[in-house]
Protein backbone atom coordinates (compact mmCIF):
# COMPACT_ATOMS: atom_id res chain seq x y z
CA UNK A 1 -6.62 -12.34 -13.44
CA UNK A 2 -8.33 -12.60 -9.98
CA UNK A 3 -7.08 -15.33 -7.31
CA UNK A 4 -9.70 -16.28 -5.45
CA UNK A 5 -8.97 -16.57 -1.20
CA UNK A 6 -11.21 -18.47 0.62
CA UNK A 7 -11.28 -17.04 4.38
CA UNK A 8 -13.45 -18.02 7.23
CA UNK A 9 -16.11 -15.89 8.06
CA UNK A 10 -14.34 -14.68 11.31
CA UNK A 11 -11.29 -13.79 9.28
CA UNK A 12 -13.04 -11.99 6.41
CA UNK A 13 -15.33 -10.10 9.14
CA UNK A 14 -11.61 -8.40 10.47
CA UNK A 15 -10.61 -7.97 7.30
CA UNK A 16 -13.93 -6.03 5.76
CA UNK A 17 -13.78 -4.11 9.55
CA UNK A 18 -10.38 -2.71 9.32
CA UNK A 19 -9.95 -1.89 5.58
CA UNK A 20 -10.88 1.97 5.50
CA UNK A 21 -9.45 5.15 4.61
CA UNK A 22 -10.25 8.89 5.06
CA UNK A 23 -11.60 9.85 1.53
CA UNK A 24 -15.04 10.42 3.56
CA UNK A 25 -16.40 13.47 6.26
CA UNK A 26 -14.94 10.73 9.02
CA UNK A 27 -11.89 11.86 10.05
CA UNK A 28 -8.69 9.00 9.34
CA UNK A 29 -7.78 5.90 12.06
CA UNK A 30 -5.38 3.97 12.59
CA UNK A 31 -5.99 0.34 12.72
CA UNK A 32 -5.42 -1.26 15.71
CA UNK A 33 -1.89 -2.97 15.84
CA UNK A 34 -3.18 -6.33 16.69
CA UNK A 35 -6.08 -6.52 14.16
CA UNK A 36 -3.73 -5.25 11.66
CA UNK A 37 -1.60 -8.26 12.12
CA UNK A 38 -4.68 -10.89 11.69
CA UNK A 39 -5.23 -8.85 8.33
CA UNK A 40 -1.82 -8.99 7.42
CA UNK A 41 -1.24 -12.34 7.97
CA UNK A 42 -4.03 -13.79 5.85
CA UNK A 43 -2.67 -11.07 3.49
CA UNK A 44 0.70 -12.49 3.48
CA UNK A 45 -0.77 -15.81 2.44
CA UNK A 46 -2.04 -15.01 -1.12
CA UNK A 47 -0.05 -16.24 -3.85
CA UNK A 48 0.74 -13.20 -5.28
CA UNK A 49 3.84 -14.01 -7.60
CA UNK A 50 3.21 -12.91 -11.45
CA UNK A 51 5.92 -13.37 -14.13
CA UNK A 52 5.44 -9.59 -15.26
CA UNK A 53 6.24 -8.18 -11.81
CA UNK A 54 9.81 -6.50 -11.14
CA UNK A 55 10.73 -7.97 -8.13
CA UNK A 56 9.22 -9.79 -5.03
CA UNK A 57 8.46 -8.71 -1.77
CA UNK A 58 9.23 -10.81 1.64
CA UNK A 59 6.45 -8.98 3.64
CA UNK A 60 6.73 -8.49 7.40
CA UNK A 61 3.38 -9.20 8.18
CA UNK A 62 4.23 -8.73 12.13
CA UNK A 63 4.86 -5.15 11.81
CA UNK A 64 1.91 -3.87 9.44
CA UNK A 65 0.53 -0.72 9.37
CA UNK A 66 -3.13 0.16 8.39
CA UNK A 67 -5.75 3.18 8.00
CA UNK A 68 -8.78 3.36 7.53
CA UNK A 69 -11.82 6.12 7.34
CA UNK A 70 -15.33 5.74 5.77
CA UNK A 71 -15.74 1.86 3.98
CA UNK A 72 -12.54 1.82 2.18
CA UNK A 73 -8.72 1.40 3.64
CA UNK A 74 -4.90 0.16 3.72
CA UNK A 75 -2.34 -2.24 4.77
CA UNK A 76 1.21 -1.72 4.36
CA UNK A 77 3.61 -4.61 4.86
CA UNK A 78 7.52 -3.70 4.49
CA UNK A 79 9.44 -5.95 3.00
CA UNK A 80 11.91 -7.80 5.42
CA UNK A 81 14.99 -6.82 4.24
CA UNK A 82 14.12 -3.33 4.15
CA UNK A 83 16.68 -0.62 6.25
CA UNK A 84 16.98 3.27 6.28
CA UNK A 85 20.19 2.21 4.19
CA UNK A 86 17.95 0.18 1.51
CA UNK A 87 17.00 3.71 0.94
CA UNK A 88 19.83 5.64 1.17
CA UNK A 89 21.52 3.34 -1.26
CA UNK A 90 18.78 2.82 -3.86
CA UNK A 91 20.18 2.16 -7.19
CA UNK A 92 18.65 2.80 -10.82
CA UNK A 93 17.00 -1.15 -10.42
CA UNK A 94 14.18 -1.05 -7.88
CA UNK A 95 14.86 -2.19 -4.56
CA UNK A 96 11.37 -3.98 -2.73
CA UNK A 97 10.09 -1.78 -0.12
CA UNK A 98 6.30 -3.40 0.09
CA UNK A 99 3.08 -4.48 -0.26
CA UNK A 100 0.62 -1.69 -0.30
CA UNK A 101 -2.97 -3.59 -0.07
CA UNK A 102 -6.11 -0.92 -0.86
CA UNK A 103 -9.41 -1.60 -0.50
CA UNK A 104 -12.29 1.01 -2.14
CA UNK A 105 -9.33 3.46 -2.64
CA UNK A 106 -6.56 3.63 -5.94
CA UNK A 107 -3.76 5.49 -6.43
CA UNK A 108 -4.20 8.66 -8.85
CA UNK A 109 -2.22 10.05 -11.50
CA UNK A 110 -3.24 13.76 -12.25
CA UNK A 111 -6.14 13.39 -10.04
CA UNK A 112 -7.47 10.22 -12.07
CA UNK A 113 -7.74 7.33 -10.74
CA UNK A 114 -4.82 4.47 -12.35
CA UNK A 115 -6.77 2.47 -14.69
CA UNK A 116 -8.35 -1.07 -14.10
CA UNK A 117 -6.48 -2.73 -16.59
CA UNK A 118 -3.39 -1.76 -14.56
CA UNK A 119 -4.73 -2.51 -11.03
CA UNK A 120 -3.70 -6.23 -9.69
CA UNK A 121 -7.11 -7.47 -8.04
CA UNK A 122 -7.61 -10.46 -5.51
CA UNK A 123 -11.18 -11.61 -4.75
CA UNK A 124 -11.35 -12.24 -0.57
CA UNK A 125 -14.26 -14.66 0.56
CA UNK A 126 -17.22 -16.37 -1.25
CA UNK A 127 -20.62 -15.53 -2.80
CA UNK A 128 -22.14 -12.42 -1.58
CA UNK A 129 -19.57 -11.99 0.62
CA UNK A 130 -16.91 -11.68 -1.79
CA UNK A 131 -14.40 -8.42 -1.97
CA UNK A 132 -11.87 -6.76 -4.09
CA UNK A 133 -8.52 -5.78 -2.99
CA UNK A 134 -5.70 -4.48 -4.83
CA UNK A 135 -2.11 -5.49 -4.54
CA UNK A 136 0.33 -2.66 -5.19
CA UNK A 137 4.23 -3.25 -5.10
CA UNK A 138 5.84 -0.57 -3.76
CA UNK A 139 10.26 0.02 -4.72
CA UNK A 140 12.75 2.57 -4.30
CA UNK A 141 15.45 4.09 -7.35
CA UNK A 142 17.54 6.43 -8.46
CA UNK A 143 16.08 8.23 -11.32
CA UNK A 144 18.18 9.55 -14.42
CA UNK A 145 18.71 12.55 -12.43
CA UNK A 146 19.96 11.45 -9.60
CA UNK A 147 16.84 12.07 -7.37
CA UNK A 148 15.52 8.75 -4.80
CA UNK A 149 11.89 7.65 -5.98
CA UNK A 150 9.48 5.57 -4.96
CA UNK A 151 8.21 3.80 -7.56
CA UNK A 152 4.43 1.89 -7.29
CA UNK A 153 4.31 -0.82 -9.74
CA UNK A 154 0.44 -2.42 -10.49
CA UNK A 155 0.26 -5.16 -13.86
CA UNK A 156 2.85 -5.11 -15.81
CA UNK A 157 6.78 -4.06 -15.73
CA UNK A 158 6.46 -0.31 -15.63
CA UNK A 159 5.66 1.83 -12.54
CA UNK A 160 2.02 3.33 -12.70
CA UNK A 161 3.33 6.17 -10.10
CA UNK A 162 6.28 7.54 -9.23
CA UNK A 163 6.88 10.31 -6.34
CA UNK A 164 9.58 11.98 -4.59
CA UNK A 165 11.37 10.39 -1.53
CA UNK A 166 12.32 12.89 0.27
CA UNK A 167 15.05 12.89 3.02
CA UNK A 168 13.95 14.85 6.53
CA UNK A 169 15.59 15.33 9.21
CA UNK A 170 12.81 14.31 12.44
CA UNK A 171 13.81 12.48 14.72
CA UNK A 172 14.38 8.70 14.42
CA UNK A 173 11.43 6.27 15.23
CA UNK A 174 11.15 2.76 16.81
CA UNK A 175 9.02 2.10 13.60
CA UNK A 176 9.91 1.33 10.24
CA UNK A 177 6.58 2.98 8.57
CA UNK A 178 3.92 5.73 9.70
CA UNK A 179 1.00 6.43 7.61
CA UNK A 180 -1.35 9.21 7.14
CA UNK A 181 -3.83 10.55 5.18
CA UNK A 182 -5.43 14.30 4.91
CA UNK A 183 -8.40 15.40 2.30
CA UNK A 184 -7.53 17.00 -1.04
CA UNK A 185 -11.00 16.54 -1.92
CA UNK A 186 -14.54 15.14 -1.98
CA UNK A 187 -12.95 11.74 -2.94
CA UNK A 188 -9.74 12.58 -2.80
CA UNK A 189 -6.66 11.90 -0.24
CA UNK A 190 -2.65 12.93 -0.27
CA UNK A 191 -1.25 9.31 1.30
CA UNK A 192 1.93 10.27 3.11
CA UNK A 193 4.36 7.41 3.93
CA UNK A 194 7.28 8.01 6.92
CA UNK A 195 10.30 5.48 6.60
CA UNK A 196 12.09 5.29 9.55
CA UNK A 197 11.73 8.50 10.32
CA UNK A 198 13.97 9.55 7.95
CA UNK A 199 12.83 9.66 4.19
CA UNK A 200 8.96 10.77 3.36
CA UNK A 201 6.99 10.13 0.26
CA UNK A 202 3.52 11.13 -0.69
CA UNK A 203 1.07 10.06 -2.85
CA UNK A 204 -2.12 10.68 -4.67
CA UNK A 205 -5.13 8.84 -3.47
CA UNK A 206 -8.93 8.56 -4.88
CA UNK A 207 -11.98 6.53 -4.18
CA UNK A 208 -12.06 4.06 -6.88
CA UNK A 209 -15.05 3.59 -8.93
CA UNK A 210 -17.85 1.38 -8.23
C-alpha cells in the first residue's frame, strides 16, 4: 500500500534535488550535510510502521547520510541505538541498523532488480508532482554459520538481500556511516556501506524500472 505525504513545495523541491545516485556517466556526490538533514527529517516523519515488518527503527535523522548521481539517489538514517558493539554482538534475531530510503534506484539480487511486489513504496507530494520512494529496513545477524550479515528487509518478514559484514581494520571515524557507490554497469552500482569505521558491507544496486 502507498502512504501518501503531503510536503510543501519548498520541501519536496530539496527532496527531488538531493535524491540521486551514480548509476549514470555523472560521477557519485555526496549530499550536502545540511540538505540531507531537511530530507531526513521530513523522512523521519512518515508513518512507516507495518505489522509484517521485523522490527522498528528509531532513525537519527540529525546524522543522515545521502548520495546521489544522475536523477535517482539515497538517504541513510541509523537507527539511534546503533554502536560498533550492536554489531559486534549481533545475534541470530535482527538487530535495527536503519532506514535505507532509494529513490529511481533498487537493490539487486543476481543482477535483477528485487521485485515490486516486495518493494515498500511511499508517494511524496501531490498531482504531477508526486514521487516514489522506497523504504528499506536495514538489520544485522548471525547467520547459521556463524558469519555477521546484514540483512535488507522490503514487504514482508523475510530479508530480500543479505550480504557479508565484514570486519576491517581502518582507522576509527567520527562518523557512524560512509557511503559510496562505483559502476558495475550501464545501470548498475556496488553500494558500499562503512560502520564506524570498523565493519563494511556491500551491496548490489540497479536503476529500477520505469
Amino acid at each position: 500500500m502507498k502512504h501518501p505525504l503531503t510536503l510543501t513545495s519548498k520541501s519536496l523541491a530539496f527532496l527531488l534535488a538531493a535524491f540521486a545516485l551514480a548509476h549514470s556517466a555523472r560521477a557519485q556526490e555526496m549530499i550536502d550535510p545540511e540538505e540531507a538533514q531537511k530530507i531526513a527529517q521530513k523522512l523521519a516523519a512518515v508513518s512507516t510502521a507495518s505489522s509484517d515488518q521485523p522490527f522498528n527503527v528509531d532513525p537519527d535523522a540529525g546524522k543522515p547520510v545521502g548520495i546521489k548521481g544522475g536523477d535517482a539517489g539515497l538517504i541513510i538514517m541509523l537507527d539511534k541505538k546503533l554502536s560498533a558493539d550492536s554489531l559486534a554482538n549481533a545475534g541470530k534475531t535482527a538487530t535495527p541498523v536503519a532506514q535505507l530510503w532509494m529513490h529511481k534506484i533498487s537493490l539487486a539480487n543476481s543482477g535483477s532488480a528485487v521485485g515490486k511486489d516486495k518493494l515498500r513504496t511511499f508517494t511524496v507530494g501531490d498531482g504531477d508532482k508526486a514521487r516514489d520512494v522506497q523504504l528499506f529496513l536495514v538489520g544485522v545477524v548471525k547467520n547459521e554459520q556463524g558469519a555477521t550479515e546484514i540483512v535488507i528487509y522490503g514487504k514482508g518478514a523475510e530479508p530480500i538481500v543479505r550480504a557479508p559484514l565484514a570486519k576491517h581494520f581502518a582507522a576509527k571515524k567520527e562518523v557512524a556511516v560512509d557511503v559510496s557507490a562505483r559502476k558495475t554497469g550501464d545501470d548498475a552500482a556496488a553500494l558500499g556501506l562503512d560502520f564506524f569505521g570498523e565493519y563494511a558491507a556491500e551491496l548490489a544496486v540497479v536503476k529500477a524500472a520505469e
